[in-house]
C-alpha atoms as a PDB file:
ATOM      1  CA  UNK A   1      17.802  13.911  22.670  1.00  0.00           C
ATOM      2  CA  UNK A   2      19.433  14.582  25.739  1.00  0.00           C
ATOM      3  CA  UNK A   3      18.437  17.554  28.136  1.00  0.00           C
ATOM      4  CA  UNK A   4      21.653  19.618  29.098  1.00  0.00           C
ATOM      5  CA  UNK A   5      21.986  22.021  32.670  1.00  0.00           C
ATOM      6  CA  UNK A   6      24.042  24.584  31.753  1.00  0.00           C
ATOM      7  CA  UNK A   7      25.556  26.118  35.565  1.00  0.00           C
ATOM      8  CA  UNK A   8      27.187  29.181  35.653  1.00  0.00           C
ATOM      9  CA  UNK A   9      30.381  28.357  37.893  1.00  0.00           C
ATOM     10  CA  UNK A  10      32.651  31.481  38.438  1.00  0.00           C
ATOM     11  CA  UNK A  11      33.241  34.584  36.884  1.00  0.00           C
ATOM     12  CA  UNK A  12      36.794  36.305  36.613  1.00  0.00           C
ATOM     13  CA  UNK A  13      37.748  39.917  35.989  1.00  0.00           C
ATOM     14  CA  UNK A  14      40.581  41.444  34.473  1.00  0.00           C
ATOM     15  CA  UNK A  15      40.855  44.509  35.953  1.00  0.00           C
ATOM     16  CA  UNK A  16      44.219  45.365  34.494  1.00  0.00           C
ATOM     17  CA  UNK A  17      42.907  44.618  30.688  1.00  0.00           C
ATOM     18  CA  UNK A  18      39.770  46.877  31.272  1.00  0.00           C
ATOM     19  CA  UNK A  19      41.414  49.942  32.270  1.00  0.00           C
ATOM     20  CA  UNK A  20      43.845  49.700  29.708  1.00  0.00           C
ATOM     21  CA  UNK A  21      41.507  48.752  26.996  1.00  0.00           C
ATOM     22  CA  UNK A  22      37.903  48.887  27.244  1.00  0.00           C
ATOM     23  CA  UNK A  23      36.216  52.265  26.746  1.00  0.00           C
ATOM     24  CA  UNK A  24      33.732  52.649  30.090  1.00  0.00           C
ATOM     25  CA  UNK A  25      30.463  51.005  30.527  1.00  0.00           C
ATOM     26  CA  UNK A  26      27.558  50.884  32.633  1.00  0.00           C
ATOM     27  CA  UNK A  27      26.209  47.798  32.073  1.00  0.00           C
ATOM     28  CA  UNK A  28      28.109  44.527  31.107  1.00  0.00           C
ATOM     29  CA  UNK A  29      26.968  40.904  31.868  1.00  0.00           C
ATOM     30  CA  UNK A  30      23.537  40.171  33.917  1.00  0.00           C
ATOM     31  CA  UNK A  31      24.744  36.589  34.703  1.00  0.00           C
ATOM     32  CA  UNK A  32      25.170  35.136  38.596  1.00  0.00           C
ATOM     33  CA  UNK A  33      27.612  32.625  39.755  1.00  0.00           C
ATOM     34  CA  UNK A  34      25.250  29.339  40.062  1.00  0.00           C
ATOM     35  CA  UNK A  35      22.738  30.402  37.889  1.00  0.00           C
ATOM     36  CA  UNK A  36      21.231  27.611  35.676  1.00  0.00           C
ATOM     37  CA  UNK A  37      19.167  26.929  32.452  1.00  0.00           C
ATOM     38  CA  UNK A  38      18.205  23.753  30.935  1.00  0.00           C
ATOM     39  CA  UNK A  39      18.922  23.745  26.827  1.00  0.00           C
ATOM     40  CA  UNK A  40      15.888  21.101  25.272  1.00  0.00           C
ATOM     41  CA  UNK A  41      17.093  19.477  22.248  1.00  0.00           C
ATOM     42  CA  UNK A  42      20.294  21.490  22.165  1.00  0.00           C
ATOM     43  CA  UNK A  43      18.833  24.668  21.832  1.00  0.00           C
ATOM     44  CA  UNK A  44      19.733  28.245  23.644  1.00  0.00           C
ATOM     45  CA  UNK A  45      17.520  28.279  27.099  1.00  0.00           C
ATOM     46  CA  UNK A  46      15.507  31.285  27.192  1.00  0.00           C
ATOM     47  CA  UNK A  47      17.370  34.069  29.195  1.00  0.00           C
ATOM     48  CA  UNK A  48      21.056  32.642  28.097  1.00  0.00           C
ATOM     49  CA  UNK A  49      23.418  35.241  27.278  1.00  0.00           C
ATOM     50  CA  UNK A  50      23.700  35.105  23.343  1.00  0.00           C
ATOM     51  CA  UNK A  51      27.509  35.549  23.257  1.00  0.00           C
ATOM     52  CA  UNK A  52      27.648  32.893  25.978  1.00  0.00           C
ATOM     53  CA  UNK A  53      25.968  30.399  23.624  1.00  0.00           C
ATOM     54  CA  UNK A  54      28.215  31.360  20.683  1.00  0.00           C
ATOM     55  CA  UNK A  55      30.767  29.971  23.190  1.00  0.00           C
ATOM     56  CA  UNK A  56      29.266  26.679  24.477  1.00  0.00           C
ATOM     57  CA  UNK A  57      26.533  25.993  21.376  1.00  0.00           C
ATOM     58  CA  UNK A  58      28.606  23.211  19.654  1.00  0.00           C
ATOM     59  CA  UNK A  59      29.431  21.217  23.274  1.00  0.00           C
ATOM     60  CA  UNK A  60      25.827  21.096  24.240  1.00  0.00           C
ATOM     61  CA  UNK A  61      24.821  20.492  20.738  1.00  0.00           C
ATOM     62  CA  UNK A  62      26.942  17.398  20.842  1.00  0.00           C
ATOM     63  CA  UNK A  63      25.996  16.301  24.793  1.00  0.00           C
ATOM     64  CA  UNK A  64      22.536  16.032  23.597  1.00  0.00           C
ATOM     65  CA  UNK A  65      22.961  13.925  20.574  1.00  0.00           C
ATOM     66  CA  UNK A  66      24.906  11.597  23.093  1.00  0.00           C
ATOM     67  CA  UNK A  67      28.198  12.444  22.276  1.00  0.00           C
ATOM     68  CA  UNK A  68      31.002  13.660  24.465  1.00  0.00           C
ATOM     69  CA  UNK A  69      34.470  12.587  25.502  1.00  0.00           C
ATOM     70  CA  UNK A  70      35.476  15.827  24.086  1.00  0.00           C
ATOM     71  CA  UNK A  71      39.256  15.965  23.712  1.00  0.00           C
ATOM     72  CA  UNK A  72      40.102  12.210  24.811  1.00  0.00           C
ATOM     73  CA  UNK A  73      39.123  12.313  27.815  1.00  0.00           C
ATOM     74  CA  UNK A  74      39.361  15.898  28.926  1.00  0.00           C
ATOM     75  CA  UNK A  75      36.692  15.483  31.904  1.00  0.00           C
ATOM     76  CA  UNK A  76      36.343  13.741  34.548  1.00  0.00           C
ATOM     77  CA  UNK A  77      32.731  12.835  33.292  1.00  0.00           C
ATOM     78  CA  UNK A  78      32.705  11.979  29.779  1.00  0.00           C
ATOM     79  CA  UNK A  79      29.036  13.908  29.164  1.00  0.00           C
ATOM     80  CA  UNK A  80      30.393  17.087  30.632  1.00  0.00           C
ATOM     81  CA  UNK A  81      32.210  20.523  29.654  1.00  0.00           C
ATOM     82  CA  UNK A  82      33.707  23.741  30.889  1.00  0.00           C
ATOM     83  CA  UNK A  83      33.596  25.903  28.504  1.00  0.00           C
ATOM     84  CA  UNK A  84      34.115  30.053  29.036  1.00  0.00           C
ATOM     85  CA  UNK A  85      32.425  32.670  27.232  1.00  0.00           C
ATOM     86  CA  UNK A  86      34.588  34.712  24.899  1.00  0.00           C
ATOM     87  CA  UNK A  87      34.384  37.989  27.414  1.00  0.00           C
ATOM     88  CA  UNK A  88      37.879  38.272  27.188  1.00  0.00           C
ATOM     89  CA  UNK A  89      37.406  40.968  29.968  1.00  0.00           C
ATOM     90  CA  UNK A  90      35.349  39.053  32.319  1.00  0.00           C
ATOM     91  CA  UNK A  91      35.029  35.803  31.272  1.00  0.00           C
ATOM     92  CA  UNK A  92      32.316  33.582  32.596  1.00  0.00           C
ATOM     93  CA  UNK A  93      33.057  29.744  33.284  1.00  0.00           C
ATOM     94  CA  UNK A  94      29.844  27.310  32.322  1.00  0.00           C
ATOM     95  CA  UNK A  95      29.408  23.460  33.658  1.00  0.00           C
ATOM     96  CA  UNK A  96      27.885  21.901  31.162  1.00  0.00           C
ATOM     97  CA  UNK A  97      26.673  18.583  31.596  1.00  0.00           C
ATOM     98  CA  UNK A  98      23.653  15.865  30.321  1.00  0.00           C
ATOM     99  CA  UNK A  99      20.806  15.632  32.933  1.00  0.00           C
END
């Protein structure tokens, strides 16, 4: 199986959505743009955000089995993804891609 680098790209926040409907928090996401883990046999790297995975599991799943071309061609490199976490407040963006 194939190793995958999962990159964490770019983060953006709704600040509109949040005051209107999220009830106040201290602590939300621990992630930083251009982190990185390595998933081993398509499994969630240690440290990955769980709801992130929920997100991204069945991509990297698939990249290391070998398969991509997800959606005919969607990226410019077949054996890659961008997927976002489901945050819909402040959504992280993940490069995903067979190392």
């Amino acid at each position: 199986m194939n190793q995958v680098r999962i990159t964490a790209v770019r983060q953006t926040v709704y600040h509109d959505l949040i005051a209107k409907y999220e009830n106040p928090i201290e602590h939300t996401c621990d992630i930083r743009e251009g982190q990185q883990w390595i998933s081993i046999d398509g499994q969630r790297p240690e440290g990955m955000c769980p709801s992130a995975w929920d997100s991204m599991q069945q991509f990297v799943e698939s990249l290391a089995k070998g398969e991509g071309n997800f959606f005919d061609g969607w990226m410019k490199d077949p054996m890659s993804a961008m997927i976002s976490c489901n945050d819909g407040f402040r959504p992280f963006s993940f490069y995903l891609e067979v190392i």
